[in-house]
PDB file of N, CA and C in Angstrom:
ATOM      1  N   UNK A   1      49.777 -36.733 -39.323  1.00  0.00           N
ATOM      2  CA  UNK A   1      48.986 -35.543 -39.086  1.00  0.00           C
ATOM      3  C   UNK A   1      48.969 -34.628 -40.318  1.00  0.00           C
ATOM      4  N   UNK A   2      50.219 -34.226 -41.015  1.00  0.00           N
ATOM      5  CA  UNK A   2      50.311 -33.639 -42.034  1.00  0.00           C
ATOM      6  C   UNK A   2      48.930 -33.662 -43.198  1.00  0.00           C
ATOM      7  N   UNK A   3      49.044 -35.467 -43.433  1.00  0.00           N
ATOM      8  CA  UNK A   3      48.080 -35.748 -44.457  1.00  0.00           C
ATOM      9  C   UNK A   3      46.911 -35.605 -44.372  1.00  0.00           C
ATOM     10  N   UNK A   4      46.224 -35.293 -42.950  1.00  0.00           N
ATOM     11  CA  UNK A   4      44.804 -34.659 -42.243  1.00  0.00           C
ATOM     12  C   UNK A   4      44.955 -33.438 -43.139  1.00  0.00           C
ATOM     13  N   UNK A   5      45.918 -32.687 -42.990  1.00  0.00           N
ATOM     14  CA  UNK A   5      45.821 -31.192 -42.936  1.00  0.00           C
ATOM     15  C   UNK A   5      45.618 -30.821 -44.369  1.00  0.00           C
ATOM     16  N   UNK A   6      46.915 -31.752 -44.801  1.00  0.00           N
ATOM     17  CA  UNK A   6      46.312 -31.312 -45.997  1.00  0.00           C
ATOM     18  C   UNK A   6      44.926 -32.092 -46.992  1.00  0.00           C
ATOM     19  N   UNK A   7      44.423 -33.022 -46.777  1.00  0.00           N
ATOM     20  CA  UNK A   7      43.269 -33.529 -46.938  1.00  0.00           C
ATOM     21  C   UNK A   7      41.755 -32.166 -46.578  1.00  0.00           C
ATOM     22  N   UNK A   8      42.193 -31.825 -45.483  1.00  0.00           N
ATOM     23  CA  UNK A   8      41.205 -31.100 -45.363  1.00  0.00           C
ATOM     24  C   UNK A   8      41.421 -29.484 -46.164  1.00  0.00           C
ATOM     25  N   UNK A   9      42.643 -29.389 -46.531  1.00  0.00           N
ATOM     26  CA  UNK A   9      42.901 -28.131 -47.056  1.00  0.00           C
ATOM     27  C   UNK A   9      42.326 -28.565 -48.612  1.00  0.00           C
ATOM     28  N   UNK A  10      42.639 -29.603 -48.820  1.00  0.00           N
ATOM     29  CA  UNK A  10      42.272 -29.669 -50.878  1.00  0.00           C
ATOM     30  C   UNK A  10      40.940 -30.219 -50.491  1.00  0.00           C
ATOM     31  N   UNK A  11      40.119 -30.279 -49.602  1.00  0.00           N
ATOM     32  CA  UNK A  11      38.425 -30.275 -50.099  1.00  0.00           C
ATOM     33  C   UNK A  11      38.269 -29.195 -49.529  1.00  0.00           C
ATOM     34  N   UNK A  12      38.751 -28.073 -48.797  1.00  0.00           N
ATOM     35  CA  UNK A  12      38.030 -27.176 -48.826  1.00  0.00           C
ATOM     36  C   UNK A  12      38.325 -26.176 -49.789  1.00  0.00           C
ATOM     37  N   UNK A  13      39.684 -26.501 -50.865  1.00  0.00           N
ATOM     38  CA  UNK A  13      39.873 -25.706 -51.857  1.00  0.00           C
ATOM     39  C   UNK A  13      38.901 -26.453 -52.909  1.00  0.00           C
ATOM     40  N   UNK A  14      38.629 -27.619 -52.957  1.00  0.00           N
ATOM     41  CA  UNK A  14      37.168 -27.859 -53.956  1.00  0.00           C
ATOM     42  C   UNK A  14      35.924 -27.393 -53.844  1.00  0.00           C
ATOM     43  N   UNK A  15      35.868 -27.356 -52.789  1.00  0.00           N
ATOM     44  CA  UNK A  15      34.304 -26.574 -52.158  1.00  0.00           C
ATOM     45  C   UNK A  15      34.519 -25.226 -52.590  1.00  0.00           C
ATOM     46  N   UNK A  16      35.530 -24.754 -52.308  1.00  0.00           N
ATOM     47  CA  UNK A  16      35.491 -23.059 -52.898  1.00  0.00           C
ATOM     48  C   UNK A  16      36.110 -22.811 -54.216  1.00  0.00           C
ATOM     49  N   UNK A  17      36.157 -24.107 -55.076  1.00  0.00           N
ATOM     50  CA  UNK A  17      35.909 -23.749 -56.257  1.00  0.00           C
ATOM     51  C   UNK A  17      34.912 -24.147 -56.798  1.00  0.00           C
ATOM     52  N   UNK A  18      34.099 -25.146 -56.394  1.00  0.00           N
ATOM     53  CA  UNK A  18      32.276 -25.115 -56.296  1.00  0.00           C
ATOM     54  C   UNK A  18      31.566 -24.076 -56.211  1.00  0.00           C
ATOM     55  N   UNK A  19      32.308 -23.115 -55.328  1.00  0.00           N
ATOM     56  CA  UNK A  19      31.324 -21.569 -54.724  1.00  0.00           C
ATOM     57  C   UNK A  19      31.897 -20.584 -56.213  1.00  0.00           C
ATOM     58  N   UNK A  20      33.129 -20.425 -56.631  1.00  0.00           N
ATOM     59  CA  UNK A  20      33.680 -19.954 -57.424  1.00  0.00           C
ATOM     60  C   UNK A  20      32.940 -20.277 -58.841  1.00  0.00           C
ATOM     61  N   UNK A  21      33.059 -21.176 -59.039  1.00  0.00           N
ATOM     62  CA  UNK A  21      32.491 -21.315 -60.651  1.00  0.00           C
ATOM     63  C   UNK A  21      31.011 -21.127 -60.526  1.00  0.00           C
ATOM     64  N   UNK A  22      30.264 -21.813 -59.678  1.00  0.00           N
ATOM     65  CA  UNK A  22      28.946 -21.887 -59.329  1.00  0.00           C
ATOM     66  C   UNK A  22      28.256 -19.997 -59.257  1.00  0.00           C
ATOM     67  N   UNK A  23      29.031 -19.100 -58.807  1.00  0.00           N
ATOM     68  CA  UNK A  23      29.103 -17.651 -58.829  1.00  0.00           C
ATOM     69  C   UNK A  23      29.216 -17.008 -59.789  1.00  0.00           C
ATOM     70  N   UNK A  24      30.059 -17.674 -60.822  1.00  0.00           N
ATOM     71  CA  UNK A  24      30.545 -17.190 -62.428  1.00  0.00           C
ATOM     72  C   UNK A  24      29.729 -17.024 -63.368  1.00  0.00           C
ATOM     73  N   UNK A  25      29.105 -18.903 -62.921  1.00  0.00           N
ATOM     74  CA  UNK A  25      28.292 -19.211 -64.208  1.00  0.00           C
ATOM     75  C   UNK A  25      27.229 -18.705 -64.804  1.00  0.00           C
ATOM     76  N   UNK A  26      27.032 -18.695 -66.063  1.00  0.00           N
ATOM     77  CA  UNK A  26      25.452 -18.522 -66.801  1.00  0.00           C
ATOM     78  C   UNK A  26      24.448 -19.594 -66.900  1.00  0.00           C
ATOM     79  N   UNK A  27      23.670 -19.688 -65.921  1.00  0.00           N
ATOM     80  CA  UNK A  27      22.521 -20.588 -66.508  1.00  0.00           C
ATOM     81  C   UNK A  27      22.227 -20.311 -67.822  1.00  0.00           C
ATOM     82  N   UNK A  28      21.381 -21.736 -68.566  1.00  0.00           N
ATOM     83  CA  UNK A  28      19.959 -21.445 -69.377  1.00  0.00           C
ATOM     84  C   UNK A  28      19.216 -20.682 -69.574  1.00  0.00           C
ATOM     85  N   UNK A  29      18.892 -19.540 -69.700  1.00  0.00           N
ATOM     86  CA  UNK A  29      17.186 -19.186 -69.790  1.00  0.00           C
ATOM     87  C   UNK A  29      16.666 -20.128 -69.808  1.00  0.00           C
ATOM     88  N   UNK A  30      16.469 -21.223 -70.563  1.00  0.00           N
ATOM     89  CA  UNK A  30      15.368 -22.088 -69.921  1.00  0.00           C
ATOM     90  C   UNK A  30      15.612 -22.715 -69.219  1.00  0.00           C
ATOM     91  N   UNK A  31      16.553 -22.765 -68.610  1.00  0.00           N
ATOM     92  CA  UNK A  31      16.547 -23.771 -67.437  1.00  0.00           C
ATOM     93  C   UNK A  31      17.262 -23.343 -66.008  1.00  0.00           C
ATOM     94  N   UNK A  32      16.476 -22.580 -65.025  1.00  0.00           N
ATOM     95  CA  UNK A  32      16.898 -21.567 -63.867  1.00  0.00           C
ATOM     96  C   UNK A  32      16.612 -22.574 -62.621  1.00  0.00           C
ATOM     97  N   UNK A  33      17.891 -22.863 -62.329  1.00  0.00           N
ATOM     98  CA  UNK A  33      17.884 -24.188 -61.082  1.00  0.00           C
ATOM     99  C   UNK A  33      17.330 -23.203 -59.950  1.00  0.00           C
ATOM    100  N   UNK A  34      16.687 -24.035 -59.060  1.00  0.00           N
ATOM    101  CA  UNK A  34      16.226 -23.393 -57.647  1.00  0.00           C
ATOM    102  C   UNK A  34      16.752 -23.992 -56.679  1.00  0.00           C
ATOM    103  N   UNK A  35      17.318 -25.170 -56.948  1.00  0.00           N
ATOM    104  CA  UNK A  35      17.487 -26.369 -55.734  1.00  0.00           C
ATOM    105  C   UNK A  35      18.657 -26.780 -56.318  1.00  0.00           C
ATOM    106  N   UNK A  36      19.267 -28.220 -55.383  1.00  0.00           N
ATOM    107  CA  UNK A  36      20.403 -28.916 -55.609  1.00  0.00           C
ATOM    108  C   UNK A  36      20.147 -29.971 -56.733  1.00  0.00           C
ATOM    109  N   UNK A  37      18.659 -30.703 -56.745  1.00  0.00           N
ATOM    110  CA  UNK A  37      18.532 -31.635 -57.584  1.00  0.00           C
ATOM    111  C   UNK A  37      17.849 -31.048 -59.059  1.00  0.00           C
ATOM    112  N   UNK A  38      17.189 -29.937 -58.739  1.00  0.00           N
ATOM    113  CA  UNK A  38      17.111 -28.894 -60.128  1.00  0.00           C
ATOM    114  C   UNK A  38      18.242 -28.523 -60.871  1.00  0.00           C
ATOM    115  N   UNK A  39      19.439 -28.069 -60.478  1.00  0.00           N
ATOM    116  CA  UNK A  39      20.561 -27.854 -60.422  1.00  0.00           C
ATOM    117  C   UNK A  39      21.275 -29.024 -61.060  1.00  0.00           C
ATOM    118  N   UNK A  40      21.302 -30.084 -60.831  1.00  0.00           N
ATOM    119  CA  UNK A  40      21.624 -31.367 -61.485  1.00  0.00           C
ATOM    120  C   UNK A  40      20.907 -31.933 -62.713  1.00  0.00           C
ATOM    121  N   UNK A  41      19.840 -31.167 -62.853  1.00  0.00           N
ATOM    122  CA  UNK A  41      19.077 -31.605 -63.993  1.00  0.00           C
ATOM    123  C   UNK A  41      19.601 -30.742 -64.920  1.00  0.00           C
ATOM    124  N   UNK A  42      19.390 -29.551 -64.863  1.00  0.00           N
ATOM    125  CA  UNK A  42      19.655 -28.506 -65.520  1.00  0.00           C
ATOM    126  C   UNK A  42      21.467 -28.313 -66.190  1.00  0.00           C
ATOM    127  N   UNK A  43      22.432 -28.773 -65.284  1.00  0.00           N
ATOM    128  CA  UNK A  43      23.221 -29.321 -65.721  1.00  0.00           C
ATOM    129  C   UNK A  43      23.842 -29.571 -66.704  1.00  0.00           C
ATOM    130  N   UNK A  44      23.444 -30.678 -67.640  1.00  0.00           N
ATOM    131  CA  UNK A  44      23.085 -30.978 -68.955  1.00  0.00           C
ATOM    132  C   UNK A  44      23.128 -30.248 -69.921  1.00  0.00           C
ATOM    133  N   UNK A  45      22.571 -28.663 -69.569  1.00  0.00           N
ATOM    134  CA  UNK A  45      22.539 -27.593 -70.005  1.00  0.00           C
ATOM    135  C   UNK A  45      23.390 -26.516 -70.405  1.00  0.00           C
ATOM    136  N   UNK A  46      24.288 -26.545 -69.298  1.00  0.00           N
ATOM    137  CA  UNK A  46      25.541 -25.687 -68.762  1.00  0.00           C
ATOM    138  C   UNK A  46      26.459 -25.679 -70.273  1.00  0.00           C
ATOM    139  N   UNK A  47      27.051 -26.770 -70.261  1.00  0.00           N
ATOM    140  CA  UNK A  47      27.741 -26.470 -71.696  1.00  0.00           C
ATOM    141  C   UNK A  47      27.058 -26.096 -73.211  1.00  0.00           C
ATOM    142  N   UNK A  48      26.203 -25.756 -73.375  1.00  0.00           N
ATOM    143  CA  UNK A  48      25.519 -24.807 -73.959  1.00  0.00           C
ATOM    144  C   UNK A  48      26.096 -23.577 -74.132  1.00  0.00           C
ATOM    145  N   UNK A  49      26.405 -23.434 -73.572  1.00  0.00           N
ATOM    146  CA  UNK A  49      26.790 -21.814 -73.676  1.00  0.00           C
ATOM    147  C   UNK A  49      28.721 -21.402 -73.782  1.00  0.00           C
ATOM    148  N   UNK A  50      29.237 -22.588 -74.322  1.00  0.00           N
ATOM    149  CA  UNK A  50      30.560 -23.077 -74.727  1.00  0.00           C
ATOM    150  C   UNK A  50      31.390 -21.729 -73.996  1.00  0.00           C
ATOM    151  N   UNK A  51      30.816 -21.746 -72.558  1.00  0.00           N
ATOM    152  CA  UNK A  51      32.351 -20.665 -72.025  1.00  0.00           C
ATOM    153  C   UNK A  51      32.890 -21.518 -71.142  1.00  0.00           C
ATOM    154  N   UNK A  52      34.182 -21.565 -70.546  1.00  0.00           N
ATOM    155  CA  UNK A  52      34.578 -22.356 -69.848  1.00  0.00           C
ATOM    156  C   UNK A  52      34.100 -22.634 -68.221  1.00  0.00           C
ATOM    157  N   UNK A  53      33.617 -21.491 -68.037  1.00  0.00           N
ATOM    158  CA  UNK A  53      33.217 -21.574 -66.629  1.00  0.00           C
ATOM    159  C   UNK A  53      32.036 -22.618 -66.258  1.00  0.00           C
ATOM    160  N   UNK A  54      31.177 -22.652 -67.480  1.00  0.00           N
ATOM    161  CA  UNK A  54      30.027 -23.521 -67.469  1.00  0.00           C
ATOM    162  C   UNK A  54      30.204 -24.538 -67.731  1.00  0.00           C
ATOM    163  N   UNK A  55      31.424 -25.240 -68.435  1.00  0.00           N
ATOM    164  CA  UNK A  55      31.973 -26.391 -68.704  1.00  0.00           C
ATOM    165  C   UNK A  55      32.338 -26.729 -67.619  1.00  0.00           C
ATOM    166  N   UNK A  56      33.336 -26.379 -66.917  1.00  0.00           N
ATOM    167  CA  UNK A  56      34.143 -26.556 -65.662  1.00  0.00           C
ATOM    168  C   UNK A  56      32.916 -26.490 -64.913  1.00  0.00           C
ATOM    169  N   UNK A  57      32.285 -25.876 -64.527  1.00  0.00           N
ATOM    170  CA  UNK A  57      30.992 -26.320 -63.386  1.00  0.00           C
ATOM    171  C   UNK A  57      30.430 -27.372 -63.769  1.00  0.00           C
ATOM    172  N   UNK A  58      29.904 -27.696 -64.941  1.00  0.00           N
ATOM    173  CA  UNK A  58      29.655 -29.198 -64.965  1.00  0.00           C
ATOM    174  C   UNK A  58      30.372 -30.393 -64.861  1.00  0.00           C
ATOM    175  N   UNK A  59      31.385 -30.177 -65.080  1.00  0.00           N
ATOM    176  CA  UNK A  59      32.463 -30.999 -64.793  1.00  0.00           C
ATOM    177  C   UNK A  59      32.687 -30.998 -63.426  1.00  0.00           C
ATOM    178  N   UNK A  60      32.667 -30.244 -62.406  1.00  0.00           N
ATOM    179  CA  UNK A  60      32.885 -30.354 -61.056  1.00  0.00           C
ATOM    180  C   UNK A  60      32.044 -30.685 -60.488  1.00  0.00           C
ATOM    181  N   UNK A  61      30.608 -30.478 -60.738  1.00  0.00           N
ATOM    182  CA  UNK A  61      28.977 -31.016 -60.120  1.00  0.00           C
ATOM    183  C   UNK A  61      29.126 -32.727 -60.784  1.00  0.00           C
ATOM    184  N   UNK A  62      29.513 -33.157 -61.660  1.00  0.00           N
ATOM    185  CA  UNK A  62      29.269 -34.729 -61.665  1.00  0.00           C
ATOM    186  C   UNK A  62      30.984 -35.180 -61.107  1.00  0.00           C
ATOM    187  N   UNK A  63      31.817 -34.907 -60.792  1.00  0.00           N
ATOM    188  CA  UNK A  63      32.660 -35.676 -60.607  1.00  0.00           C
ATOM    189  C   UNK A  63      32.986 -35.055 -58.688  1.00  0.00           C
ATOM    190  N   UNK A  64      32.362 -34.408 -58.443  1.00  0.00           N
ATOM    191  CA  UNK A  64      32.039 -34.563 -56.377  1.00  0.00           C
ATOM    192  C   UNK A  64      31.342 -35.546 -56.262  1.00  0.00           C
ATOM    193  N   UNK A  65      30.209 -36.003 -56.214  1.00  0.00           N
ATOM    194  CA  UNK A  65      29.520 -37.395 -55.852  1.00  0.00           C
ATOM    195  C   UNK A  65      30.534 -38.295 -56.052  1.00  0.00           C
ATOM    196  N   UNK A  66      31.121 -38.650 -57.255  1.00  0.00           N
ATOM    197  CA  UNK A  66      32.457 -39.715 -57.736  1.00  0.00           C
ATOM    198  C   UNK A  66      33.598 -39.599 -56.437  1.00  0.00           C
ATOM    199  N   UNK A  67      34.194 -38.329 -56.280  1.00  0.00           N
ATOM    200  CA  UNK A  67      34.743 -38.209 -55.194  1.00  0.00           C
ATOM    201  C   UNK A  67      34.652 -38.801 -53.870  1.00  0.00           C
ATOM    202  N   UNK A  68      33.532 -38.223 -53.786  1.00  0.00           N
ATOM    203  CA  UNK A  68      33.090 -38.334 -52.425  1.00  0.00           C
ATOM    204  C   UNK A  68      32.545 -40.000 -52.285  1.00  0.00           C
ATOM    205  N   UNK A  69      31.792 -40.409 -52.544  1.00  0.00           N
ATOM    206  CA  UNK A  69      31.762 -42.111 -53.081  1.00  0.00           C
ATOM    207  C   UNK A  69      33.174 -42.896 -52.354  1.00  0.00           C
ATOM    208  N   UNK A  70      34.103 -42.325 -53.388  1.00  0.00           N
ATOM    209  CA  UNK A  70      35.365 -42.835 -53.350  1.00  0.00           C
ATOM    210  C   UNK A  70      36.357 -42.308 -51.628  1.00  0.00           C
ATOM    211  N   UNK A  71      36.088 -41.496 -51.385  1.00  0.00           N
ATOM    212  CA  UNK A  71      36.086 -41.139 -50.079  1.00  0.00           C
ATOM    213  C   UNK A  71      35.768 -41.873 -49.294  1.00  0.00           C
ATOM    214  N   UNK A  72      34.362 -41.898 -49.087  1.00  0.00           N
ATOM    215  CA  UNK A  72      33.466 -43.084 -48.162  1.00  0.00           C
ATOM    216  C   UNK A  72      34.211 -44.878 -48.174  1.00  0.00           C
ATOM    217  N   UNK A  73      34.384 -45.295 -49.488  1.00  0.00           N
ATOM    218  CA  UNK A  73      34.847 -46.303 -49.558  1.00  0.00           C
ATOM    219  C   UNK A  73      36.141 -46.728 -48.857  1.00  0.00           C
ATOM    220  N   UNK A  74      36.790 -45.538 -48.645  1.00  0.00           N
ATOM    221  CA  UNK A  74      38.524 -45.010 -48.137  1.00  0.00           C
ATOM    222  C   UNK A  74      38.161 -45.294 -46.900  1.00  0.00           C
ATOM    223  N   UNK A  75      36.861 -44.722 -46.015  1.00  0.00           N
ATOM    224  CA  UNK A  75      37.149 -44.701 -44.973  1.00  0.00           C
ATOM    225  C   UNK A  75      36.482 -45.791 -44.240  1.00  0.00           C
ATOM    226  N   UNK A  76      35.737 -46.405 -45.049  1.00  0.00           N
ATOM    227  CA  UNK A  76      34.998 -47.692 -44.993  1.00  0.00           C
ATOM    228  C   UNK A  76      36.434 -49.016 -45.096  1.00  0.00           C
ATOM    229  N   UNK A  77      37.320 -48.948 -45.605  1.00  0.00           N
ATOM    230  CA  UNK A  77      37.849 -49.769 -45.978  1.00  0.00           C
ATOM    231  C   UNK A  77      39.707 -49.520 -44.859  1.00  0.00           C
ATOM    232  N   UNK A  78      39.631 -48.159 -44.177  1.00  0.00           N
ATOM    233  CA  UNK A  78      40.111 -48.053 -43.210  1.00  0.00           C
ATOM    234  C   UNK A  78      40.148 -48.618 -42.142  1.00  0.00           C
ATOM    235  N   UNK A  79      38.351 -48.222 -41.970  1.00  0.00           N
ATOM    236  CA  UNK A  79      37.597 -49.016 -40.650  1.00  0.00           C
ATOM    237  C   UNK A  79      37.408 -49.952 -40.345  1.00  0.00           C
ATOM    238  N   UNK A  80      37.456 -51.353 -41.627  1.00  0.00           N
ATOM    239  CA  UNK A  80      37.229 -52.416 -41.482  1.00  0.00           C
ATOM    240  C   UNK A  80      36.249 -52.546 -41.522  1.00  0.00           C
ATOM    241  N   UNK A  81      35.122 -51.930 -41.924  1.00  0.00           N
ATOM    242  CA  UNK A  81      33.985 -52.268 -42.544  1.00  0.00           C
ATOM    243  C   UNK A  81      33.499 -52.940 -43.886  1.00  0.00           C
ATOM    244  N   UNK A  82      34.329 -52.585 -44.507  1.00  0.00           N
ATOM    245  CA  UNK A  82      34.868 -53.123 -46.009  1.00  0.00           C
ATOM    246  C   UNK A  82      35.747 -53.116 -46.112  1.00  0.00           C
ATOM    247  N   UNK A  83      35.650 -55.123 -46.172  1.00  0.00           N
ATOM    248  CA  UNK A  83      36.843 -56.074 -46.822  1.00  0.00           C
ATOM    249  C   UNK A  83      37.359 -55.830 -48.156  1.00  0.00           C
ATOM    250  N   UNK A  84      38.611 -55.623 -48.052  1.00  0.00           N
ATOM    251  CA  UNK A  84      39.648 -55.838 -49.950  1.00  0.00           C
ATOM    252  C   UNK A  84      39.263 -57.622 -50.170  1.00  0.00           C
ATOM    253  N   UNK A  85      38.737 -57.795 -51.159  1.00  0.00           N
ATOM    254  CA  UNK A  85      38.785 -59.443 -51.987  1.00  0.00           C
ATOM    255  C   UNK A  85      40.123 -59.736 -52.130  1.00  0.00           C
TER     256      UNK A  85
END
């Protein structure tokens, strides 16, 4: 039970450091995300502006999908849905 608890405590401390940096940051001028997949384009962009907060947000927007991926596979491979070779 423990490892529930805390599983759910360190993604919801990632999510609210998603909300945290994501709050900090400086966009582009040229490039003002509106959406989630605008936001991912624009991206690219973020370290541009060599402060850490915009580094670290890009760094946390490409390595959640990786996460989470790797998650799915966890629980896929729990379930017996996906076989280990």
């Amino acid at each position: 039970m423990s490892r529930y608890v805390v599983l759910y405590l360190a993604q919801a401390g990632w999510v609210v450091l998603g909300w945290f940096l994501a709050s900090r940051s400086l966009w582009p001028s040229t490039c003002q995300p509106d959406g989630i997949l605008k936001a991912y384009m624009c991206s690219f962009h973020l370290p541009d502006n060599r402060g850490w907060v915009e580094a670290a947000l890009f760094t946390w927007m490409w390595s959640t999908p990786l996460l989470i991926t790797l998650v799915a596979i966890g629980l896929l491979r729990r379930s017996g849905l996906l076989r280990q070779r």
